[in-house]
N, C-alpha and C. Protein backbone atom coordinates (compact mmCIF):
# COMPACT_ATOMS: atom_id res chain seq x y z
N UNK A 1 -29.32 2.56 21.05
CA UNK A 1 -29.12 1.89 19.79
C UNK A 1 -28.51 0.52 20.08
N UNK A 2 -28.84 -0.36 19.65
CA UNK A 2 -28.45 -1.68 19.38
C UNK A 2 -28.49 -2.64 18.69
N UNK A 3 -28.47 -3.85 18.87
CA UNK A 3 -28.20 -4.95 17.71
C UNK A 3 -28.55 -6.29 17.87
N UNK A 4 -29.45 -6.77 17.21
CA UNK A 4 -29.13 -8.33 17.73
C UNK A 4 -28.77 -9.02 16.31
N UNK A 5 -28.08 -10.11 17.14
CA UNK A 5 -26.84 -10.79 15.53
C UNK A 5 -28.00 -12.70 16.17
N UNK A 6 -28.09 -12.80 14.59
CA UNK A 6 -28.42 -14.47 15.02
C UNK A 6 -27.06 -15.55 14.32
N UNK A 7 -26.75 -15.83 14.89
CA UNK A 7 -25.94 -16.64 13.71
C UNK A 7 -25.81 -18.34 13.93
N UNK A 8 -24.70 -18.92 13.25
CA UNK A 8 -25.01 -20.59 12.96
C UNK A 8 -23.48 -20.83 13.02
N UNK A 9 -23.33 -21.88 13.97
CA UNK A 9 -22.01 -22.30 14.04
C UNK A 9 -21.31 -23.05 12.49
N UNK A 10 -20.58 -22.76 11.82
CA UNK A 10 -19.82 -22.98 10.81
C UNK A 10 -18.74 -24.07 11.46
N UNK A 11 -17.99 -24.42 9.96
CA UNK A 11 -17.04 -25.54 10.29
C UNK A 11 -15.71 -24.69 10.80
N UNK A 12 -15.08 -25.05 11.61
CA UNK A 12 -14.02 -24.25 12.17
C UNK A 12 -12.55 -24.61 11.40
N UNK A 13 -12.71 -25.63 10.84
CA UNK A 13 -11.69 -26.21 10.11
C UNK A 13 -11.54 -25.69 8.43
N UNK A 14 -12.62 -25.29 7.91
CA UNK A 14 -13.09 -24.92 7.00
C UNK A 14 -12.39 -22.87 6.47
N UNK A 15 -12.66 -22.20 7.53
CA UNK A 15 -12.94 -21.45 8.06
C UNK A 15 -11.57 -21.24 8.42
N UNK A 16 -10.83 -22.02 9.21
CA UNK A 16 -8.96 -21.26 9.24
C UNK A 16 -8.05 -21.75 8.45
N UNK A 17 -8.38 -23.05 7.31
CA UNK A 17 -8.01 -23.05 5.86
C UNK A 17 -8.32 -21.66 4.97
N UNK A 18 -9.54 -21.45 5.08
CA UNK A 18 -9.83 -20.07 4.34
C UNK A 18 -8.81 -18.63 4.44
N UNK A 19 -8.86 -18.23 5.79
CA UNK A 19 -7.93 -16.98 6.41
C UNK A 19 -6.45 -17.81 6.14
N UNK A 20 -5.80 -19.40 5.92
CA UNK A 20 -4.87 -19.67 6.11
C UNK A 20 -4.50 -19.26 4.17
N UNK A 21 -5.26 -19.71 3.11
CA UNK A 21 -5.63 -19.19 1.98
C UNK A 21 -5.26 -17.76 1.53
N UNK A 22 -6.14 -17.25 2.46
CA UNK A 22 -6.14 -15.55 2.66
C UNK A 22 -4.51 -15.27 2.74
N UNK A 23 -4.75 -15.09 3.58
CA UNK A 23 -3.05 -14.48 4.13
C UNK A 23 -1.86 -15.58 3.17
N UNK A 24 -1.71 -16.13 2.48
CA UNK A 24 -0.93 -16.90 1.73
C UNK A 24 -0.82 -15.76 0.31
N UNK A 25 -1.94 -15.69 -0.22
CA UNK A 25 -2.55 -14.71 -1.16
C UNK A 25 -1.66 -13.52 -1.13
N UNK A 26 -2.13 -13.06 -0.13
CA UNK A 26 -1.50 -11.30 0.68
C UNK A 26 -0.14 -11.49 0.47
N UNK A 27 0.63 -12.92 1.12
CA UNK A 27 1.82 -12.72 1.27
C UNK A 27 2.62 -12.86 -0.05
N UNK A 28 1.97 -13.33 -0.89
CA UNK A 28 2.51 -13.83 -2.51
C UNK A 28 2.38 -12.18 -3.11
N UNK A 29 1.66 -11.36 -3.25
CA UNK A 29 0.99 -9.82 -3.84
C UNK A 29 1.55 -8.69 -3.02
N UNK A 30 1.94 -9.29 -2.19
CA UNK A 30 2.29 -7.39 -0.87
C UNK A 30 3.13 -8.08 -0.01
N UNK A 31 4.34 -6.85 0.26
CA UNK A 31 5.28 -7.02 1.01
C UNK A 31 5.12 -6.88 2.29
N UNK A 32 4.40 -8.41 2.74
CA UNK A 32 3.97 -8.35 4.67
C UNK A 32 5.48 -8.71 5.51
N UNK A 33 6.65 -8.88 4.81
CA UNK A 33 8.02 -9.48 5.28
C UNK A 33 8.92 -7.99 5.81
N UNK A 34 8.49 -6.73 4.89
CA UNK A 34 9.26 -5.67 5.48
C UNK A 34 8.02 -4.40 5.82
N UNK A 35 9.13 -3.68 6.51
CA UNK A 35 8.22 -2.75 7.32
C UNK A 35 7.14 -1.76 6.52
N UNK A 36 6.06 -1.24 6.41
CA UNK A 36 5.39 -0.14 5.34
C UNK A 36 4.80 0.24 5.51
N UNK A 37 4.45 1.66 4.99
CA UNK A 37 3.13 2.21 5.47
C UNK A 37 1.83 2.04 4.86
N UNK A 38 2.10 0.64 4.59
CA UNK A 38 0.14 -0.21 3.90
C UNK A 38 0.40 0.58 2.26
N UNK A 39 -0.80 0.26 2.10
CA UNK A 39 -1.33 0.92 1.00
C UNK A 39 -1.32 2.14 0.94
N UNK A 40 -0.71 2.98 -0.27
CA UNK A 40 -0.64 4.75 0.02
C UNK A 40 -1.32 5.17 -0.79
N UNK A 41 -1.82 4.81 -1.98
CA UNK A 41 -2.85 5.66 -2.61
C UNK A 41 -4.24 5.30 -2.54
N UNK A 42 -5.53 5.93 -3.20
CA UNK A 42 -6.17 5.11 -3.30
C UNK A 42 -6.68 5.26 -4.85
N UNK A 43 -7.43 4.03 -5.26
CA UNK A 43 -7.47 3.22 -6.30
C UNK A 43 -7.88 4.47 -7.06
N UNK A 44 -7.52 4.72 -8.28
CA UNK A 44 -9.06 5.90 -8.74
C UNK A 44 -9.75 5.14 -9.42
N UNK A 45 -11.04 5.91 -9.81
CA UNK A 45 -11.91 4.92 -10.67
C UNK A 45 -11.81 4.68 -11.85
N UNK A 46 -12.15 3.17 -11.91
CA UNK A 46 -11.67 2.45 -12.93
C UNK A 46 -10.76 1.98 -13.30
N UNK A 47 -9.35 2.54 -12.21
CA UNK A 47 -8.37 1.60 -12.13
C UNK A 47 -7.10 1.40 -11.05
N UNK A 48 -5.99 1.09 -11.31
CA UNK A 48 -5.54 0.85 -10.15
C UNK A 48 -4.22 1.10 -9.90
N UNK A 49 -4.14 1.75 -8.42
CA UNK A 49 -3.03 2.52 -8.15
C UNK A 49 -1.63 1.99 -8.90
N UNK A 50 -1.91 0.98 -8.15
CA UNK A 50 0.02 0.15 -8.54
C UNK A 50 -0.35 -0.13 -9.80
N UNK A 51 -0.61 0.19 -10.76
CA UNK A 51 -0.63 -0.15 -12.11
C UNK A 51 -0.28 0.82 -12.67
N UNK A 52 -0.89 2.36 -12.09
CA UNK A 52 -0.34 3.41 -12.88
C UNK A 52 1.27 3.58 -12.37
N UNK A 53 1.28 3.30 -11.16
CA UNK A 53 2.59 3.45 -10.66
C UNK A 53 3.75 2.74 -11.16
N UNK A 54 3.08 1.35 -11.76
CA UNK A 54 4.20 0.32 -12.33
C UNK A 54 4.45 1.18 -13.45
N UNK A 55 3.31 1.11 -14.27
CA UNK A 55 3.63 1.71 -15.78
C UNK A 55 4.30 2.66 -16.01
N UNK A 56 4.47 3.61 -14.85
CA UNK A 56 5.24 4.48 -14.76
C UNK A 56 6.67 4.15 -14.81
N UNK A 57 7.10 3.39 -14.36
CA UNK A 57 8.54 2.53 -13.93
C UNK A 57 9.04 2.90 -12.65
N UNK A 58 7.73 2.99 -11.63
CA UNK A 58 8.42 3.98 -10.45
C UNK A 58 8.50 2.22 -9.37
N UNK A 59 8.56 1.32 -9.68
CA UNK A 59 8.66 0.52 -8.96
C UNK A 59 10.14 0.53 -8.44
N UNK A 60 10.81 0.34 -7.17
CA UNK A 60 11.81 0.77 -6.95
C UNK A 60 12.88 1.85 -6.68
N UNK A 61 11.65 2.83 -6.89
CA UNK A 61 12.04 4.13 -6.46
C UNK A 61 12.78 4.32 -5.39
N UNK A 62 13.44 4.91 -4.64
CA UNK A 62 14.19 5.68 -3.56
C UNK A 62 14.12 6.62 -3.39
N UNK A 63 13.83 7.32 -2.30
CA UNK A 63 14.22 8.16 -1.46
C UNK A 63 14.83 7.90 0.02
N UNK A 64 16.27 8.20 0.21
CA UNK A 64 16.53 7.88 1.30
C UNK A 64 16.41 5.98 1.51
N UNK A 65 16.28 5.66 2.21
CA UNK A 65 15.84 4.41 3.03
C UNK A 65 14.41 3.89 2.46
N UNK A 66 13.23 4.89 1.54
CA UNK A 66 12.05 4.63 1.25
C UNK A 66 11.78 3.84 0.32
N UNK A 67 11.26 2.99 -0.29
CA UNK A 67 11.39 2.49 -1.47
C UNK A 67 9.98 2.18 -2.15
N UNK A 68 9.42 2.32 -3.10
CA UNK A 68 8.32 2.03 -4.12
C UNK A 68 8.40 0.19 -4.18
N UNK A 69 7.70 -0.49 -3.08
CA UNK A 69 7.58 -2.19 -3.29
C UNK A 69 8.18 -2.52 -4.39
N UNK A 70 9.00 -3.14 -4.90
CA UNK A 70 9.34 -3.90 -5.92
C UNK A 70 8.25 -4.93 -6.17
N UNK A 71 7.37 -5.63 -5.28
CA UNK A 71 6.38 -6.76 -4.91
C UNK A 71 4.92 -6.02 -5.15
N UNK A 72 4.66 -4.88 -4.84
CA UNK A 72 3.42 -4.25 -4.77
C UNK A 72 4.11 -2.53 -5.09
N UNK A 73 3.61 -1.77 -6.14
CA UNK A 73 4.02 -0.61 -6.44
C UNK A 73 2.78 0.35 -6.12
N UNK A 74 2.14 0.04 -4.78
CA UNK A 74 0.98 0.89 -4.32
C UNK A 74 1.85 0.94 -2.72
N UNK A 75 2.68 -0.08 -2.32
CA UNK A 75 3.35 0.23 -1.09
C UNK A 75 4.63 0.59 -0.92
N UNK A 76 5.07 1.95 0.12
CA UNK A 76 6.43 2.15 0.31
C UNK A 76 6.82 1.37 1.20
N UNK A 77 8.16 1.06 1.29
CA UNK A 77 9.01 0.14 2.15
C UNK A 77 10.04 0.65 3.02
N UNK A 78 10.46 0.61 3.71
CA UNK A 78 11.07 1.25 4.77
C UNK A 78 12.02 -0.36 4.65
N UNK A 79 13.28 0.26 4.33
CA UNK A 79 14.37 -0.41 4.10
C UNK A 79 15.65 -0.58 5.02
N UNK A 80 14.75 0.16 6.26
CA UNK A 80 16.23 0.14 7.76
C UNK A 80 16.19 1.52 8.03
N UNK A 81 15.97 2.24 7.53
CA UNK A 81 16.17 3.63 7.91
C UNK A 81 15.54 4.95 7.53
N UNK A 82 14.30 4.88 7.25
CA UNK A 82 13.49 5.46 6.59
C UNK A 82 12.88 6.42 7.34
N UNK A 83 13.13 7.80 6.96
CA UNK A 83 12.36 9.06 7.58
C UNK A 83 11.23 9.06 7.51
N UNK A 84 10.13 9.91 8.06
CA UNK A 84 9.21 10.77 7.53
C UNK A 84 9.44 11.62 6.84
N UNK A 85 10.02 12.42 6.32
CA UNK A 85 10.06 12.99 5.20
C UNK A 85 10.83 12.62 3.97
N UNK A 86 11.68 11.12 4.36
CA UNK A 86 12.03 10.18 3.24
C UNK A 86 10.54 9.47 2.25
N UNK A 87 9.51 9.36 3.40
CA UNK A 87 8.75 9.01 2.83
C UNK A 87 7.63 10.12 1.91
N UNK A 88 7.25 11.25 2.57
CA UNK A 88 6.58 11.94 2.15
C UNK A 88 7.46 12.33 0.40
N UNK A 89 8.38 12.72 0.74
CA UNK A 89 9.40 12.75 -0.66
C UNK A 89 8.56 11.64 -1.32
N UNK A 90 9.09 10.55 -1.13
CA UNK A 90 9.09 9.95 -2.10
C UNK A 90 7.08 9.76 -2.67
N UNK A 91 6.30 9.86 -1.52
CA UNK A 91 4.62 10.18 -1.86
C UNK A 91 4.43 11.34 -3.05
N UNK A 92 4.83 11.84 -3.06
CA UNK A 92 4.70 13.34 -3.24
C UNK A 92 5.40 12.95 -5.10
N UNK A 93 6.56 12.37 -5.46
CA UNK A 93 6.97 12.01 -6.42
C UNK A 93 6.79 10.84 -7.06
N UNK A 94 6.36 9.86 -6.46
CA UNK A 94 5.38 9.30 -7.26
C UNK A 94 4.21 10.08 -7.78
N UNK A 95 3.42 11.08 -7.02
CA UNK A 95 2.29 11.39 -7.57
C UNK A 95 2.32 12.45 -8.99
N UNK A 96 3.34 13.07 -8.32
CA UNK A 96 3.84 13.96 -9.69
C UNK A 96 4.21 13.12 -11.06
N UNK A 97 4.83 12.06 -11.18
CA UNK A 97 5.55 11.46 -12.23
C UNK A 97 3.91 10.70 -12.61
N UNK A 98 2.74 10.14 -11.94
CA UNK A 98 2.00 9.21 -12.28
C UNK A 98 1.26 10.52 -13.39
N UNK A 99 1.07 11.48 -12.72
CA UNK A 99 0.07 12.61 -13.05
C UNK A 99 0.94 12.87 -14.35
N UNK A 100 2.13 13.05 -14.11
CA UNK A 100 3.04 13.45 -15.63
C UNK A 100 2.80 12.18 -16.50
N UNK A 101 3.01 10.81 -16.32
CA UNK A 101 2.83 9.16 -17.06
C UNK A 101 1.47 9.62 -18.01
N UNK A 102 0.43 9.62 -16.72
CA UNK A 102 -1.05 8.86 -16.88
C UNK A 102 -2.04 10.10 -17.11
N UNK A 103 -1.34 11.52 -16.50
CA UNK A 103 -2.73 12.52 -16.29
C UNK A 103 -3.85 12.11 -15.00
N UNK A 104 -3.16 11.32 -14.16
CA UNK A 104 -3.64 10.79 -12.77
C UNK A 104 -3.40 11.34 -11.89
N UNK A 105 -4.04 11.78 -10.94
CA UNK A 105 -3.73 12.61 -9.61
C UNK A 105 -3.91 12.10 -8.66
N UNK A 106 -3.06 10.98 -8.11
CA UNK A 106 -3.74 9.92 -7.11
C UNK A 106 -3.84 11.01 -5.71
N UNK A 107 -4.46 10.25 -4.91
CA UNK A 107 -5.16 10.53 -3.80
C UNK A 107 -4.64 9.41 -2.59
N UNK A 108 -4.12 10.23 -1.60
CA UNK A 108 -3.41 9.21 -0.57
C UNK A 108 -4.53 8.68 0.04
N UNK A 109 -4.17 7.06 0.91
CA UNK A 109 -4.94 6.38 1.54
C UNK A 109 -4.40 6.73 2.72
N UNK A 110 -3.66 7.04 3.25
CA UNK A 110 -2.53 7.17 4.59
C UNK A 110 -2.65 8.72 4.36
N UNK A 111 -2.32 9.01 5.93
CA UNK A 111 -2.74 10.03 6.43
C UNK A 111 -1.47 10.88 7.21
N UNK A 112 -1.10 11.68 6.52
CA UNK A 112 0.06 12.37 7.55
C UNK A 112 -0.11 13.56 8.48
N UNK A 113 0.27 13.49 9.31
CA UNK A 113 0.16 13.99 10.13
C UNK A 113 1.89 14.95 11.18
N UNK A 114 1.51 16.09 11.70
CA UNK A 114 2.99 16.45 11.91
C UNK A 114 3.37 16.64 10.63
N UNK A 115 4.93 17.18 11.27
CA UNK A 115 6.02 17.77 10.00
C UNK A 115 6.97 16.59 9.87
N UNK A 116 6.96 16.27 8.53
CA UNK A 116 8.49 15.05 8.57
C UNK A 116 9.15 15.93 8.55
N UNK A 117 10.56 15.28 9.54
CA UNK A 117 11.60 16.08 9.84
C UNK A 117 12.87 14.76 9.10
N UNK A 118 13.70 15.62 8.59
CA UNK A 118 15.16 14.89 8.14
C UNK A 118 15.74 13.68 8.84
């Protein structure tokens, strides 16, 4: 199996304004400044995670060291000291409270693996 790619040299200047754009974007919408485990749910259809999660008022949540983005309420934050099972806690209760809010049953994007331990 293989591939052949044809392509056309583009402006290079053009092109790391764009990704410089990009990532400006990202950094204004999602907390790329502290530590996280990305995106944790995924979207359901027709609408969107951190929205049910805001509406909920779970922005800011805690568990432990974990925290619900204040910046993005689809990402947890690891605030200095954050377990695996600080985090799963707090996965696990967001989903319950969205499902109690909205009648939403989000669906993780992140993948756990192992036992969080204390």
């Amino acid at each position: 199996m293989g591939a052949e790619l044809r392509l056309t040299p583009g402006d290079v200047s053009a092109a790391q304004a764009h990704i410089k754009e990009l990532l400006a974007r990202r950094g204004a919408t999602q907390p790329t400044q502290q530590p996280s485990c990305g995106s944790v749910f995924r979207n359901p259809a027709g609408d969107h995670a951190a929205r049910l999660i805001e509406t909920a008022g779970l922005k800011g949540l805690r568990r432990g060291d974990a925290q619900v983005s204040e910046k993005h309420a689809n990402f947890i934050v690891n605030l200095g000291a954050a377990t695996a099972a600080d985090i799963e806690a707090l996965i696990f209760e967001v989903r319950e409270k969205v499902q109690a809010a909205h009648g939403v049953r989000l669906e993780t994007e992140v993948r756990m693996v192992g036992e969080a331990t204390a």
